[in-house]
Protein backbone atom coordinates (compact mmCIF):
# COMPACT_ATOMS: atom_id res chain seq x y z
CA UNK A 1 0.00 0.00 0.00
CA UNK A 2 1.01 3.19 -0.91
CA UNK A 3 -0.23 6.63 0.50
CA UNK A 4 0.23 10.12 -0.39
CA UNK A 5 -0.94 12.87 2.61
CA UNK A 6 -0.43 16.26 1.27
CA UNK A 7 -0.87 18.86 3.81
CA UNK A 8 -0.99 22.54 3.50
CA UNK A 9 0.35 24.07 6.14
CA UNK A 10 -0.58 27.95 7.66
CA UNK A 11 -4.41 27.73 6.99
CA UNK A 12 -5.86 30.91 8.45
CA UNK A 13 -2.83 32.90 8.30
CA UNK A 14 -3.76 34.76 5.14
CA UNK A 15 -7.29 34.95 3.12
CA UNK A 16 -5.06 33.96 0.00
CA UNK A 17 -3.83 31.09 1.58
CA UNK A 18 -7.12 29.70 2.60
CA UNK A 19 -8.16 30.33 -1.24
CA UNK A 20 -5.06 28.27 -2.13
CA UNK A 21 -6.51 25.71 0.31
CA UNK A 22 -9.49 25.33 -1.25
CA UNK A 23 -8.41 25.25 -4.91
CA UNK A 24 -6.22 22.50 -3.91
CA UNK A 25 -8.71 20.66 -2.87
CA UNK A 26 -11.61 20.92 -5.08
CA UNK A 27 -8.92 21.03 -8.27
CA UNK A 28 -5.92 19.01 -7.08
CA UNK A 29 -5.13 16.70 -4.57
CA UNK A 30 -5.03 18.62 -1.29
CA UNK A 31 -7.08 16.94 1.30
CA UNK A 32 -5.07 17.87 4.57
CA UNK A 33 -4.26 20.98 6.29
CA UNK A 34 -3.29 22.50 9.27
CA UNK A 35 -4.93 25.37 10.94
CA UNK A 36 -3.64 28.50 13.00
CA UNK A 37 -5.12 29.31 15.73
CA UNK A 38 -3.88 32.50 15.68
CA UNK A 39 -3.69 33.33 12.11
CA UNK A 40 -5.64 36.41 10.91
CA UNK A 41 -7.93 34.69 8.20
CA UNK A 42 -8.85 31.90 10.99
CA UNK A 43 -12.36 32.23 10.79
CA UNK A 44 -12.70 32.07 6.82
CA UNK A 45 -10.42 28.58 7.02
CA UNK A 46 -12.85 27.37 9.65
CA UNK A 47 -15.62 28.56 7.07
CA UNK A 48 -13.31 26.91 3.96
CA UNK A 49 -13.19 23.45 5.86
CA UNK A 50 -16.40 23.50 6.72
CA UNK A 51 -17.50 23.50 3.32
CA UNK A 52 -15.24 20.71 2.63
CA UNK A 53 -15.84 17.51 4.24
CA UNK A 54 -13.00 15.63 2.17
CA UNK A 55 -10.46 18.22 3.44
CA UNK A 56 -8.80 16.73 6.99
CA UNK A 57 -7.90 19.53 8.95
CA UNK A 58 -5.59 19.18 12.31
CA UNK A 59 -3.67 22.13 14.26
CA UNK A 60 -0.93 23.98 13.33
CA UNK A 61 0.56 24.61 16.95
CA UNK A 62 2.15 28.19 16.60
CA UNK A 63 5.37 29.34 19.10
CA UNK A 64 6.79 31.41 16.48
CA UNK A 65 6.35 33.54 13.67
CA UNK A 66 2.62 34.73 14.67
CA UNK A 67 0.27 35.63 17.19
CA UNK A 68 -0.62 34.07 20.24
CA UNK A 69 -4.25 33.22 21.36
CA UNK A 70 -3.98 33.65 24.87
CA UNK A 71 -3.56 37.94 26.07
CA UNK A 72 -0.11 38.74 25.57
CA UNK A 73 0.67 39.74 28.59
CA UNK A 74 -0.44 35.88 30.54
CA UNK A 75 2.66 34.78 28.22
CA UNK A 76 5.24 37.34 28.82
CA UNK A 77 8.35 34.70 28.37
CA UNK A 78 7.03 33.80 24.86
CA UNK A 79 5.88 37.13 22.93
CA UNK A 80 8.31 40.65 22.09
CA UNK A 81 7.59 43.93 23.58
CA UNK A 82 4.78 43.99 21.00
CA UNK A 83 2.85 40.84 21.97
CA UNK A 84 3.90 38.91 19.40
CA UNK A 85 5.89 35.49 18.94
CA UNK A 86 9.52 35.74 18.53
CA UNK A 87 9.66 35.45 14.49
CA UNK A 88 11.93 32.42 14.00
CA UNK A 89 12.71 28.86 15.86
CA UNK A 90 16.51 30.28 16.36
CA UNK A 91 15.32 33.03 18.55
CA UNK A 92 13.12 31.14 20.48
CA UNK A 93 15.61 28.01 20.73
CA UNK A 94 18.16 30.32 21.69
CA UNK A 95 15.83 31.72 25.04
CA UNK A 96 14.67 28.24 25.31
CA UNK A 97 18.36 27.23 26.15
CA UNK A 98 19.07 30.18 28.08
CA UNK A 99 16.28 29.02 30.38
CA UNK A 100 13.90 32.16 29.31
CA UNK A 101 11.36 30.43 28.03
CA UNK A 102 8.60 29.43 30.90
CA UNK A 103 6.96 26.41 30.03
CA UNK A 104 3.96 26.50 31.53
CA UNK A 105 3.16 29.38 29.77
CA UNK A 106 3.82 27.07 26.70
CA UNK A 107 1.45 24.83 28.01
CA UNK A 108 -1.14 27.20 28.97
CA UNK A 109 -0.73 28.62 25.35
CA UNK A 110 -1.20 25.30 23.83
CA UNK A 111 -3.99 24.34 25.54
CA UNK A 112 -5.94 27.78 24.60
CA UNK A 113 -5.05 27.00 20.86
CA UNK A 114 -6.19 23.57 20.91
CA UNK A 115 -9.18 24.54 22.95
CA UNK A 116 -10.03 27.42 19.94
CA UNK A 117 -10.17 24.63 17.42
CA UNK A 118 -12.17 22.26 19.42
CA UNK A 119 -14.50 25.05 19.49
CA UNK A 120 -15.06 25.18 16.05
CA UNK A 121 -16.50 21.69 16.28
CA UNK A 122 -14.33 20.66 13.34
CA UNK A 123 -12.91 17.22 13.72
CA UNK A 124 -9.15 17.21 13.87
CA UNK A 125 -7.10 14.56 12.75
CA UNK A 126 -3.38 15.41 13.56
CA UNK A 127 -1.17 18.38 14.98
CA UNK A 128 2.07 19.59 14.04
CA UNK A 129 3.67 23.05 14.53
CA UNK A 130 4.82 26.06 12.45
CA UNK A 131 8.11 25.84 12.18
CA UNK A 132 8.47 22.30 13.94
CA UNK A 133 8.47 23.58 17.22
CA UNK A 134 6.56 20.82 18.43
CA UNK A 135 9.37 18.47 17.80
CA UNK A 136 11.23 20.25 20.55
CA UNK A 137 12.42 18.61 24.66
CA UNK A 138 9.36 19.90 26.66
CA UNK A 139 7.81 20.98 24.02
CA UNK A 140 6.87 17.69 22.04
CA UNK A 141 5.89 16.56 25.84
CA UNK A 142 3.37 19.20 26.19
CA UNK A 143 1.80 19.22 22.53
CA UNK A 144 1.36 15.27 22.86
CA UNK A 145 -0.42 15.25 26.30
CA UNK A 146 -2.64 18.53 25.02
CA UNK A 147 -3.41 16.35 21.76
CA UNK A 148 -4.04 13.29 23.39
CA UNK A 149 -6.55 14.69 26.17
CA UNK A 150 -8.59 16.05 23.32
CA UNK A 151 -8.99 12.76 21.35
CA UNK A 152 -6.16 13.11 18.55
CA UNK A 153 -3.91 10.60 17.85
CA UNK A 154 -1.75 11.69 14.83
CA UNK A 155 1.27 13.69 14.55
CA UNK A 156 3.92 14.93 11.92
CA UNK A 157 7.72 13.75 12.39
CA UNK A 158 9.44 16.18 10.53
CA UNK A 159 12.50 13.65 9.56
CA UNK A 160 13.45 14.86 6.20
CA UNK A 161 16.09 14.00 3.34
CA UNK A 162 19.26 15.36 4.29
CA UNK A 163 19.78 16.51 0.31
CA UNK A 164 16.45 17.23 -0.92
CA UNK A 165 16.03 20.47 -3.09
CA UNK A 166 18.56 22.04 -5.30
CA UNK A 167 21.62 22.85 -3.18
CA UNK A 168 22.48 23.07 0.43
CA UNK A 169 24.57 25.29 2.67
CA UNK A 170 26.52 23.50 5.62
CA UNK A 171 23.85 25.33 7.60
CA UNK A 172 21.49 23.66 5.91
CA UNK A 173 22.60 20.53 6.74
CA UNK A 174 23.16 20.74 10.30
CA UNK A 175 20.14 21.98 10.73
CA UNK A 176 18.49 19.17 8.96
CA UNK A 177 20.58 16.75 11.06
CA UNK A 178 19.36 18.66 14.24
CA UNK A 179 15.56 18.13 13.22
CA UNK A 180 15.64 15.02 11.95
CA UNK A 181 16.96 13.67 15.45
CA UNK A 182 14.56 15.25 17.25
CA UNK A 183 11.60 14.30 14.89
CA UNK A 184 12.80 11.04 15.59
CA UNK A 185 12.38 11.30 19.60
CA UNK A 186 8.96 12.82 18.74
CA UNK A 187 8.21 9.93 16.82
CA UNK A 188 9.43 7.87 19.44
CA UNK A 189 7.42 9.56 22.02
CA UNK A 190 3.86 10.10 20.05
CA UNK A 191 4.08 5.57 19.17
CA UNK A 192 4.95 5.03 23.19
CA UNK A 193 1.39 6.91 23.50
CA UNK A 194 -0.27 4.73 21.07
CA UNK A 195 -0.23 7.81 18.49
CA UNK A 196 0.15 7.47 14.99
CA UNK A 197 2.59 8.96 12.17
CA UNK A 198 3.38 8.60 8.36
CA UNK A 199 6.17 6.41 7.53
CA UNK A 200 7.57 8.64 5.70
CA UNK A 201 8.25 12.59 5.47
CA UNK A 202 8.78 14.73 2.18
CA UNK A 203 8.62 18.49 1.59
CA UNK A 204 11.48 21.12 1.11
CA UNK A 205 12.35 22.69 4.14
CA UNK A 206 13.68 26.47 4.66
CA UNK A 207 11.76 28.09 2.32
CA UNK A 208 12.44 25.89 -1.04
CA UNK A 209 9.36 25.05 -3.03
CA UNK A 210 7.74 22.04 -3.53
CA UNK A 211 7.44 21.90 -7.45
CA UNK A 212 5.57 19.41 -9.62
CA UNK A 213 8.75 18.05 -11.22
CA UNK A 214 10.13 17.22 -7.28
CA UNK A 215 6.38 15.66 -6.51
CA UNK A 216 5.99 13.59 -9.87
CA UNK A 217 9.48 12.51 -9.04
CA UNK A 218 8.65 11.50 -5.82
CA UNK A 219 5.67 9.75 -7.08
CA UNK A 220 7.71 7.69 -9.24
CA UNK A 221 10.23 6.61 -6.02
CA UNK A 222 7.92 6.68 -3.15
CA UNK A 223 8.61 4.11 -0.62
CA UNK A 224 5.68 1.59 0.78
CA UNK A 225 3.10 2.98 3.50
CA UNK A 226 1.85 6.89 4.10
CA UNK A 227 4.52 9.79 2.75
CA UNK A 228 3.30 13.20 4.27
CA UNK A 229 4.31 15.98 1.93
CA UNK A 230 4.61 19.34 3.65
CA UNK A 231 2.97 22.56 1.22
CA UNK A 232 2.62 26.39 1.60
CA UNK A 233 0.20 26.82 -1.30
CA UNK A 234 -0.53 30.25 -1.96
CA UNK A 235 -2.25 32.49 -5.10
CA UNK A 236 -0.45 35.60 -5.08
CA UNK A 237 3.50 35.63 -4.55
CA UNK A 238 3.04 39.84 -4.92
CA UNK A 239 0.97 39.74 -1.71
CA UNK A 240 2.16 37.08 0.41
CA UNK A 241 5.79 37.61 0.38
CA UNK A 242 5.60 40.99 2.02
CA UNK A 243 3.03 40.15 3.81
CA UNK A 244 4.17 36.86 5.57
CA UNK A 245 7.58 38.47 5.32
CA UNK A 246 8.67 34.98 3.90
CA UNK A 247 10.25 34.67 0.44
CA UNK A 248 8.72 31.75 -0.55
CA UNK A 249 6.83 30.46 -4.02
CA UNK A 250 3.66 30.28 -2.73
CA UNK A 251 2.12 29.61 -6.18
CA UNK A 252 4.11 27.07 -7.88
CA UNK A 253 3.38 24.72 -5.01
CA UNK A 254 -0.34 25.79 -5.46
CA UNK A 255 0.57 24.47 -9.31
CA UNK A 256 2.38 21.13 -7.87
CA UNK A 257 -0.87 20.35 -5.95
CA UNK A 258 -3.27 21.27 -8.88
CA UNK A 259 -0.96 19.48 -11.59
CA UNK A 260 -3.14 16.95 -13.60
CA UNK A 261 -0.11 15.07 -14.86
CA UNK A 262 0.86 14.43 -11.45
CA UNK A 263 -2.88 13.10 -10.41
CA UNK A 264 -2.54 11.13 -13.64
CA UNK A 265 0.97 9.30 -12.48
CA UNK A 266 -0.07 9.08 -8.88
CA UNK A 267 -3.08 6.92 -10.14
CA UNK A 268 -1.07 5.64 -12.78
CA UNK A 269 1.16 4.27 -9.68
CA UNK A 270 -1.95 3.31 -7.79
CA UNK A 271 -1.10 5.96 -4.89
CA UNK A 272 -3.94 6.50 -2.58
CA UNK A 273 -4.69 10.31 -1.61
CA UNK A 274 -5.73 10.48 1.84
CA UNK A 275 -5.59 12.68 5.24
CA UNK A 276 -4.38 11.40 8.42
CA UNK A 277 -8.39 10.38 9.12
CA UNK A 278 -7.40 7.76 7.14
CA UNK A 279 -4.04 6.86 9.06
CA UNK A 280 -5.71 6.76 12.09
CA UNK A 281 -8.42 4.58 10.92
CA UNK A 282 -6.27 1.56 9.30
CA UNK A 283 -6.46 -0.08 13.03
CA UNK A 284 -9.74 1.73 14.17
């Protein structure tokens, strides 16, 4: 058995995302994504999934890089002077290591997001984090207990190809190295809980673009079992780059998940598409 899970990532941070979102469902094969809580377009996602049963939507478990759900000033270890997140994992590894970062205000913060989406009454099938924070000591502790008290019992592990994409700094690949061990303890951690995760993980970390020629490629390689594929579709690079403040290609991964040549090969190769609904289901 073979099983693709595409999942678009950042739903409700931007009204052009969630468009993305939805043309990748009803014209491509998008059928998983993972919400912010504290995105800005949050309500029109919750809207956008609603009107899309087929479209498995989990939590997007935000440390970083956005805005926090519970008053700024009940968190004061984990938001700036503005009551915002810190805007990258290295800052907030960086406090986390000089001991700055409280966390029970991480878990108090976590538990407010996850409580937002159970409000929405959507069913969620999996969590992961912007920017993998989830993945971190403490951290992945925290997001597993929150996750498992409300009934959810998947989770990405971020353990990605050391030389995917088209170059890599030494950077690069130390910090691959450095996530892929600990989305290994994670994954370690979420099966000693009885949770489930893909066997495998694809998707072009820092920044990269997934393209069609690296997904029909993939299609064409891809290992037994469930592959997650990690996506940022978007429908206007103009907007969303200043915007997100993020130089990413936002559209030509909308293109890789809309591509009809690579629906045709992934049927051609008898690949299911599927959400982590499904994952969790093969043993009830």
């Amino acid at each position: 058995m073979k099983r693709i899970i595409v999942n678009a990532d950042d739903f409700g941070r931007h009204p052009l995302i969630n468009a993305a979102v939805v043309q990748g469902v009803e014209k491509g094969f998008l059928r998983s994504a993972t919400l912010m809580p504290g995105g800005k377009a949050f309500d029109g996602a919750v809207e956008a999934a609603r009107s899309h049963s087929e479209l498995g939507v989990g939590i997007h478990f935000t440390l970083v890089n956005g805005f926090p759900v519970l008053p700024p000033e009940e968190i004061p270890s984990l938001v700036t002077p503005d009551g915002v997140f810190h805007d990258t994992h290295t800052i907030f590894v960086k406090r986390f290591l000089l001991g700055k970062i409280s966390m029970e205000e991480v878990q108090r913060e976590l538990a407010a997001q996850m409580e937002k989406m159970l409000q929405t009454g959507l069913s969620l099938t999996h969590i992961d984090s912007h920017q993998h924070m989830h993945t971190l000591p403490g951290v992945i502790d925290t997001a597993l207990a929150i996750a498992k008290d409300a009934g959810i019992r998947a989770v990405r592990v971020p353990v990605i190809d050391l030389f995917c994409g088209d170059g890599m700094s030494p950077g690069q690949l130390i910090g691959r190295l450095g996530l892929g061990t600990l989305a290994r303890m994670a994954r370690y951690k979420a099966h000693s809980l009885g949770m489930k995760t893909p066997d495998n993980f694809a998707g072009i970390v820092a920044g990269e673009a997934v393209s069609e020629k690296y997904l029909r490629e993939m299609a064409e390689s891809m290992p037994d079992g469930t592959t997650e594929v990690m996506l940022h579709p978007g429908t206007d690079n103009s907007v969303l780059v200043p915007d997100c403040e993020w130089e990413h290609d936002f559209e030509e991964e909308l293109r890789a998940v809309t591509s009809e040549k690579t629906m045709e090969l992934l049927k051609e190769k008898n690949i299911t598409v599927g959400n982590f609904a499904d994952l969790v289901g093969e043993n009830g």
